[in-house]
C-alpha atoms as a PDB file:
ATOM      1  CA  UNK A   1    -146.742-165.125-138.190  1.00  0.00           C
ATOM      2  CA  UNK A   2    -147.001-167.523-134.851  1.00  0.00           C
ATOM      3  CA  UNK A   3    -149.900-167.599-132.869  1.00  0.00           C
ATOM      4  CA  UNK A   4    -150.028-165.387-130.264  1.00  0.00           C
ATOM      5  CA  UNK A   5    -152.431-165.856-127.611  1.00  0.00           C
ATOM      6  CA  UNK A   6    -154.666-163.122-126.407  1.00  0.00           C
ATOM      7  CA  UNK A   7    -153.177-163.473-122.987  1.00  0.00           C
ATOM      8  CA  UNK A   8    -149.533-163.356-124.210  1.00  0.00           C
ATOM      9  CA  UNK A   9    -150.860-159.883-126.363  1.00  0.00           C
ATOM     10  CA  UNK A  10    -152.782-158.499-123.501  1.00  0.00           C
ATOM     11  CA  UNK A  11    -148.879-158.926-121.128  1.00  0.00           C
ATOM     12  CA  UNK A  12    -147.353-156.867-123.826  1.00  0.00           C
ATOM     13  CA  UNK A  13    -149.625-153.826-123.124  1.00  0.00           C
ATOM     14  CA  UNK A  14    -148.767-151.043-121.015  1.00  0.00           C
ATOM     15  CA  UNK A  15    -150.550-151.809-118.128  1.00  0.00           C
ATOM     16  CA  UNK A  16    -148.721-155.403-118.099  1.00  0.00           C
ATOM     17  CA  UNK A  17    -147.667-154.738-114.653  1.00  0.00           C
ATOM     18  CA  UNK A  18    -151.653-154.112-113.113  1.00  0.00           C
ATOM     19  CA  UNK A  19    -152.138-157.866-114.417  1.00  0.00           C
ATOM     20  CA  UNK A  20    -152.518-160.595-112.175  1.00  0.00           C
ATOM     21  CA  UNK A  21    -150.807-163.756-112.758  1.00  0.00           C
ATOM     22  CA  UNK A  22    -154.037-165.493-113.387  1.00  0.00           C
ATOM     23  CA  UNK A  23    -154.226-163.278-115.903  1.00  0.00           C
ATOM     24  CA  UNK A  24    -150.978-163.072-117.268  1.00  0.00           C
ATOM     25  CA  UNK A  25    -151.059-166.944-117.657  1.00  0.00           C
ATOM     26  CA  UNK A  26    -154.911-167.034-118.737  1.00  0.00           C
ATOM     27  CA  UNK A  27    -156.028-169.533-116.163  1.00  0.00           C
ATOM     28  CA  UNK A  28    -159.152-169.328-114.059  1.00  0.00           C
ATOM     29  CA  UNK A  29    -158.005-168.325-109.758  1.00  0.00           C
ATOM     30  CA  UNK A  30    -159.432-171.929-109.363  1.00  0.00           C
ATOM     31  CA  UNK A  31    -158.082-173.549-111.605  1.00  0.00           C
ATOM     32  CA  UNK A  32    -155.568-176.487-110.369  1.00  0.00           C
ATOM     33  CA  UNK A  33    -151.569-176.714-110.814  1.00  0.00           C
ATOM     34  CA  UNK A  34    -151.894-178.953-113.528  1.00  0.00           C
ATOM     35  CA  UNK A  35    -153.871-176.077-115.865  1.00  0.00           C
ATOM     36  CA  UNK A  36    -151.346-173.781-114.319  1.00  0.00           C
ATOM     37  CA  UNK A  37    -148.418-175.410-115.890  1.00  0.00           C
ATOM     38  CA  UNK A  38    -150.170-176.180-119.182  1.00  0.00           C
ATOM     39  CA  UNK A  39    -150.669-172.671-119.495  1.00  0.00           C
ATOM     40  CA  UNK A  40    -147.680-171.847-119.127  1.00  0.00           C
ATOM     41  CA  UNK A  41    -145.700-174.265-121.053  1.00  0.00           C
ATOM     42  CA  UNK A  42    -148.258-173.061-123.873  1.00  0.00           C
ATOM     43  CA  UNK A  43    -147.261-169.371-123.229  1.00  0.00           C
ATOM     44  CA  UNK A  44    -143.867-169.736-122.624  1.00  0.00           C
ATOM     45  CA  UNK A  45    -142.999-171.331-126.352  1.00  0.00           C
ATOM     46  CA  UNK A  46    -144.711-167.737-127.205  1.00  0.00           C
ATOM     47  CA  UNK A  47    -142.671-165.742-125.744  1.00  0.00           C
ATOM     48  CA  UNK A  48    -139.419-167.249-124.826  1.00  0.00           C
ATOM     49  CA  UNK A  49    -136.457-165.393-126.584  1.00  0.00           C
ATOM     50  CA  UNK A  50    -135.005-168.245-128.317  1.00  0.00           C
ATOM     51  CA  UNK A  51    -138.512-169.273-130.229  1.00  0.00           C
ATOM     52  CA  UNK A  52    -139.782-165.736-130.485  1.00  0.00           C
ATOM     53  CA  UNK A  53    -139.533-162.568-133.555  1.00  0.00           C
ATOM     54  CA  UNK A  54    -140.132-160.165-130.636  1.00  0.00           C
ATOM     55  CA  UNK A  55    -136.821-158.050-129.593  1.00  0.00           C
ATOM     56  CA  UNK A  56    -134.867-159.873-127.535  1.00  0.00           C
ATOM     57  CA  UNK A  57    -135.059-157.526-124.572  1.00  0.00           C
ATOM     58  CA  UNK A  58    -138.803-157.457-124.782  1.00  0.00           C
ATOM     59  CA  UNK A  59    -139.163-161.500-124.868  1.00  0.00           C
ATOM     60  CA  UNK A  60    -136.535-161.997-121.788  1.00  0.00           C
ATOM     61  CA  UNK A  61    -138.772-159.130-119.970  1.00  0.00           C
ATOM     62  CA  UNK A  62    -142.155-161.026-120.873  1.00  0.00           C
ATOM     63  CA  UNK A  63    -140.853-164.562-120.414  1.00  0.00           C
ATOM     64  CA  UNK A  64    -139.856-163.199-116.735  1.00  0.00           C
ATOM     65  CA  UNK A  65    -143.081-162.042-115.671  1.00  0.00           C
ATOM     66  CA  UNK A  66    -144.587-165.790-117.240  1.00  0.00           C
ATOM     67  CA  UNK A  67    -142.006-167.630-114.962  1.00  0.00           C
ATOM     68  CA  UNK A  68    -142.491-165.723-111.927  1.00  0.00           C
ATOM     69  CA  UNK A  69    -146.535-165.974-112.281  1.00  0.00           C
ATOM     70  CA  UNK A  70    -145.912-169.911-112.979  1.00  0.00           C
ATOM     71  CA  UNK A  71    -143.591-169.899-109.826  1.00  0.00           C
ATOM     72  CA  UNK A  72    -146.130-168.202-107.750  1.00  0.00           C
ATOM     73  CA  UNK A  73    -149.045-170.393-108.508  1.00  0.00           C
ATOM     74  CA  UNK A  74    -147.629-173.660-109.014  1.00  0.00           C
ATOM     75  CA  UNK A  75    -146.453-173.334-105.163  1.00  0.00           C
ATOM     76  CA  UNK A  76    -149.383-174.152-102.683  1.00  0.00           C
ATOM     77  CA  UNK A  77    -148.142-172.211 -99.855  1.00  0.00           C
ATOM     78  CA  UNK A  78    -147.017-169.137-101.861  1.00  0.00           C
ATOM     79  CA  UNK A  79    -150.319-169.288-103.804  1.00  0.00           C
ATOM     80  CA  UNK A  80    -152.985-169.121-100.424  1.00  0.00           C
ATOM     81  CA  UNK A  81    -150.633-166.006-100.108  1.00  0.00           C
ATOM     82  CA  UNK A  82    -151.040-164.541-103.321  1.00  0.00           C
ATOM     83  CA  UNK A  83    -155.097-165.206-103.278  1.00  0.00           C
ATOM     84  CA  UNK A  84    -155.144-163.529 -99.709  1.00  0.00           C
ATOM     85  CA  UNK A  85    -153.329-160.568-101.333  1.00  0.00           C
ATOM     86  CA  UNK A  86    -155.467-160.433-104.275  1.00  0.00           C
ATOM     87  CA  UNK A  87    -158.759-160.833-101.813  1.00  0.00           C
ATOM     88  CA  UNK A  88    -157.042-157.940 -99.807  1.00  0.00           C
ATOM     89  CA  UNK A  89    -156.472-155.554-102.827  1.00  0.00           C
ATOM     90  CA  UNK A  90    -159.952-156.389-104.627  1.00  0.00           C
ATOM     91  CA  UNK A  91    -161.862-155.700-100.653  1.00  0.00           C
ATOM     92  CA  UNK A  92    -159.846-153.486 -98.847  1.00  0.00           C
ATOM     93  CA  UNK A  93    -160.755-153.069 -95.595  1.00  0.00           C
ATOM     94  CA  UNK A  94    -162.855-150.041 -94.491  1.00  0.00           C
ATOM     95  CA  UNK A  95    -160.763-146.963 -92.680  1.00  0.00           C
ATOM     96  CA  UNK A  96    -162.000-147.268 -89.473  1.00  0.00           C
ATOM     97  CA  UNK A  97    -162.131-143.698 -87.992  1.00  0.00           C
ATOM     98  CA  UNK A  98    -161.093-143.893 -84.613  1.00  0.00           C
ATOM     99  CA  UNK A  99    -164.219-141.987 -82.514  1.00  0.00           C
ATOM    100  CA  UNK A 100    -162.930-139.684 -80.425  1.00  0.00           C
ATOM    101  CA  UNK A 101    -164.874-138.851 -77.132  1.00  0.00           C
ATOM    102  CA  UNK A 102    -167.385-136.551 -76.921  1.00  0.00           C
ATOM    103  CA  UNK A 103    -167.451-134.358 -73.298  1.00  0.00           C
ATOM    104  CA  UNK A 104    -170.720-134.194 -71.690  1.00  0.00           C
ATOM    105  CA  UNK A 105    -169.891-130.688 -70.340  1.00  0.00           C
ATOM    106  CA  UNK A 106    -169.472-128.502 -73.585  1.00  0.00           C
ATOM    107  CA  UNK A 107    -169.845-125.003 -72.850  1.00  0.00           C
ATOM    108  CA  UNK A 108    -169.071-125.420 -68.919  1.00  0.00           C
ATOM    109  CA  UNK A 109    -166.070-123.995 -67.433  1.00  0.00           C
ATOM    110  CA  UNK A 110    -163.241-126.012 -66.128  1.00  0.00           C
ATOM    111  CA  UNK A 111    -161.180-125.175 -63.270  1.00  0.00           C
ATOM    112  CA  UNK A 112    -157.845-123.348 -63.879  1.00  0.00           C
ATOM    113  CA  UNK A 113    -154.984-124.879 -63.619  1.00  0.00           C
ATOM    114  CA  UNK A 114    -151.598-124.238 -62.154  1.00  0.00           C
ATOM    115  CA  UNK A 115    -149.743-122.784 -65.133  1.00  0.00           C
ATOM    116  CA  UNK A 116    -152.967-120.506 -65.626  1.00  0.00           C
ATOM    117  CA  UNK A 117    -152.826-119.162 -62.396  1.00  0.00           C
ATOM    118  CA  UNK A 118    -149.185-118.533 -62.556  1.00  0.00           C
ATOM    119  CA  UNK A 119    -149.778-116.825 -65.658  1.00  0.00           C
ATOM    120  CA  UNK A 120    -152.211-114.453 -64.022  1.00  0.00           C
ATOM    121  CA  UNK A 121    -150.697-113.419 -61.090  1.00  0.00           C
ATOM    122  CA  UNK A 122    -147.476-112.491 -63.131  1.00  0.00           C
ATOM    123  CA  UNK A 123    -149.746-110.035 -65.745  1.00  0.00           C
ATOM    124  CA  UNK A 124    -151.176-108.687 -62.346  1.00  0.00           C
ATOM    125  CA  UNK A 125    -147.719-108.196 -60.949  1.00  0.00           C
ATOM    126  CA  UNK A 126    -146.554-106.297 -64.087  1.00  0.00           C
ATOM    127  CA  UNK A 127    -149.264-103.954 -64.355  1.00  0.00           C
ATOM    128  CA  UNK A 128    -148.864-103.187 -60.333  1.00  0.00           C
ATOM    129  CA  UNK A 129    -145.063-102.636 -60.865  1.00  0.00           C
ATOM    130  CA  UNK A 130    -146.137-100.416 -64.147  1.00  0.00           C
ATOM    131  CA  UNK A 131    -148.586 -98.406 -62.019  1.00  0.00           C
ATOM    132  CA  UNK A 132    -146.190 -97.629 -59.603  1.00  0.00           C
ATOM    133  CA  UNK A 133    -142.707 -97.015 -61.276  1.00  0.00           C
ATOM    134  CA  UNK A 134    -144.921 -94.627 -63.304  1.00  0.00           C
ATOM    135  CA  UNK A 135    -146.261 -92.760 -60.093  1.00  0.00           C
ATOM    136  CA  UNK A 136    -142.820 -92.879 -58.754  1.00  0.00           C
ATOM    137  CA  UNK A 137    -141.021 -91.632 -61.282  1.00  0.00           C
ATOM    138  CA  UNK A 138    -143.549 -88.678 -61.589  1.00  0.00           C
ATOM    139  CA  UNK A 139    -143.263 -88.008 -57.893  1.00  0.00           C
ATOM    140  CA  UNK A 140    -139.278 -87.921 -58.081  1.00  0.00           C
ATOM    141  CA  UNK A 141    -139.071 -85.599 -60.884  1.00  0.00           C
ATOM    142  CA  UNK A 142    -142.092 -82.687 -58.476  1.00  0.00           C
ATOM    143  CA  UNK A 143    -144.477 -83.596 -60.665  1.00  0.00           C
ATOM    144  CA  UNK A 144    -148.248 -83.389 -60.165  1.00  0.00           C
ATOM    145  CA  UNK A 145    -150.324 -86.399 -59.849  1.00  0.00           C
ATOM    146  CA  UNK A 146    -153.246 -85.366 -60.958  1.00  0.00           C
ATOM    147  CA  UNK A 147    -153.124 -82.526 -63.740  1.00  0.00           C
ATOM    148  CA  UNK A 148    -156.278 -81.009 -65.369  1.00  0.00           C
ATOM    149  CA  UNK A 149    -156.380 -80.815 -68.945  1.00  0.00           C
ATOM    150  CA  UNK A 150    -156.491 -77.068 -70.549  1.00  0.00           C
ATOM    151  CA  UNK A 151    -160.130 -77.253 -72.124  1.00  0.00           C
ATOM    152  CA  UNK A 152    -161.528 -77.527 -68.932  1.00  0.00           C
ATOM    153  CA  UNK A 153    -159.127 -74.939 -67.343  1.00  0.00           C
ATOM    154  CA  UNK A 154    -160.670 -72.482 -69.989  1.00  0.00           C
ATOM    155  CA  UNK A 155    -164.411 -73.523 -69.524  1.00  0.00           C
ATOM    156  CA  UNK A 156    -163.716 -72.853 -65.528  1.00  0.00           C
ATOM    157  CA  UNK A 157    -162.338 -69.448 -66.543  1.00  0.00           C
ATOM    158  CA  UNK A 158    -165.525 -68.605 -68.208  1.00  0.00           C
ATOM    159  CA  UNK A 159    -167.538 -70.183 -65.874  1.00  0.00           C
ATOM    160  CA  UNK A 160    -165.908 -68.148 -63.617  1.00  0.00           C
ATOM    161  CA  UNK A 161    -166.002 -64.938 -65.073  1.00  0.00           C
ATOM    162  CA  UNK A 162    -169.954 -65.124 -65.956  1.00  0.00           C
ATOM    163  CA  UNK A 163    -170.741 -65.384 -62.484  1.00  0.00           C
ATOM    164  CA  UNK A 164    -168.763 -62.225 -61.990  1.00  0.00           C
ATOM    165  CA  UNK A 165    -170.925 -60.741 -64.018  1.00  0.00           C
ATOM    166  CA  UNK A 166    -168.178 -59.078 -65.888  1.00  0.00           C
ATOM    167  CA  UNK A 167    -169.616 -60.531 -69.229  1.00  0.00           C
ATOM    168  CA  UNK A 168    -172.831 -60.681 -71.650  1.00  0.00           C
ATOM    169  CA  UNK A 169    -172.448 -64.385 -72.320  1.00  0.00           C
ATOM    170  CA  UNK A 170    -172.095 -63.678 -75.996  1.00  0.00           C
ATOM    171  CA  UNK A 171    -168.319 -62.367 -76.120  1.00  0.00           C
ATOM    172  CA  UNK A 172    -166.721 -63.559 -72.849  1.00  0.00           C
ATOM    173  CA  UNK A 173    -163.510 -61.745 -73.263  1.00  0.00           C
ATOM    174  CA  UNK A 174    -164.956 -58.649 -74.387  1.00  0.00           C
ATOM    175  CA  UNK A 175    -162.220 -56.523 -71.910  1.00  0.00           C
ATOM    176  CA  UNK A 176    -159.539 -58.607 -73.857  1.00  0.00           C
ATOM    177  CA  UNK A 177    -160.929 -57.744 -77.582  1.00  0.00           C
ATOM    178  CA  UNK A 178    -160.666 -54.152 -76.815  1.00  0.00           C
ATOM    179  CA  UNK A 179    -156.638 -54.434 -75.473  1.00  0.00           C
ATOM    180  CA  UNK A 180    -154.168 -54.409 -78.556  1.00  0.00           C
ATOM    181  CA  UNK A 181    -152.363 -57.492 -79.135  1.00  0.00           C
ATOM    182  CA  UNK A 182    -148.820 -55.402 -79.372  1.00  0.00           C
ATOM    183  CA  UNK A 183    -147.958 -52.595 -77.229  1.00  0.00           C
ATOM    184  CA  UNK A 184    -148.017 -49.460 -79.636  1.00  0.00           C
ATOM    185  CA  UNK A 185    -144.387 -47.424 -79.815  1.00  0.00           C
ATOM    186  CA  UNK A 186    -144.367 -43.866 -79.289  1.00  0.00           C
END
């Protein structure tokens, strides 16, 4: 069995794609282009698909990711852009919550506005016009205004009739009790 580097064994593991390509190529993120490309020459006799015993699918897949990391790094100006996105995922920057401001006068009333007046004068307007299509409509049909319920029509009645003295207090219909409720036939 070849050698297979513990880089080259670490790529093949599920989380291949979390790796970076320092990693994937086993170089230090300082070291210089000349490592870079001996570690990947190195790695890249592992795992190419014409030298390898792996399936062919899975060297052409793994040989990829070693090209495109050796592409990457081996290019100056593509790898300050690389480290600045590695420094930006390893330190994101801190959410900055944007503070919002804080009134001085909480709890104070503010004037109304416009729309809020509008709104009042129209409620005030429709309870008028309810208040008087109601009084109108009961003055059309000979109605009385002001009608008194019958529980205090029948405490006025006995009001009434103990100050006529007609009654003991006790029964206050006594005259009534004595009457038969249906008129008798001869």
């Amino acid at each position: 069995m070849p050698f297979w580097p513990e880089v080259f064994l670490q790529a093949m593991a599920p989380s291949a794609q979390d790796m970076t390509h320092y990693e994937r190529l086993g170089v230090s993120r300082s070291a210089d282009v000349d490592t870079v490309r001996r570690a990947f020459r190195r790695l890249s006799k592992a795992v190419h698909p014409d030298t390898t015993r792996l399936p062919a699918e899975d060297a052409a897949h793994q040989f990829q990711l070693l090209r495109d990391a050796y592409e990457q790094l081996a290019d100056p100006g593509l790898r300050r852009l690389y480290d600045a996105a590695l420094r930006e995922r390893d330190n994101p920057p801190a959410l900055k919550t944007p503070t919002l401001p804080v009134p001085d006068n909480i709890g104070q009333r503010r004037p109304l506005s416009g729309g809020e007046w509008l709104s009042l004068l129209l409620l005030l307007g429709a309870l008028a016009l309810c208040l008087l299509l109601g009084v109108g409509v009961a003055w059309s049909r000979g109605l009385e205004l002001q009608v008194q319920p019958s529980w205090l029509l029948e405490e006025q009645t006995q009001k009434s009739a103990e100050q006529s003295g007609g009654s003991d207090g006790i029964t206050p219909f006594a005259r009534n009790a004595a009457q038969p409720a249906l008129p008798q036939s001869p």
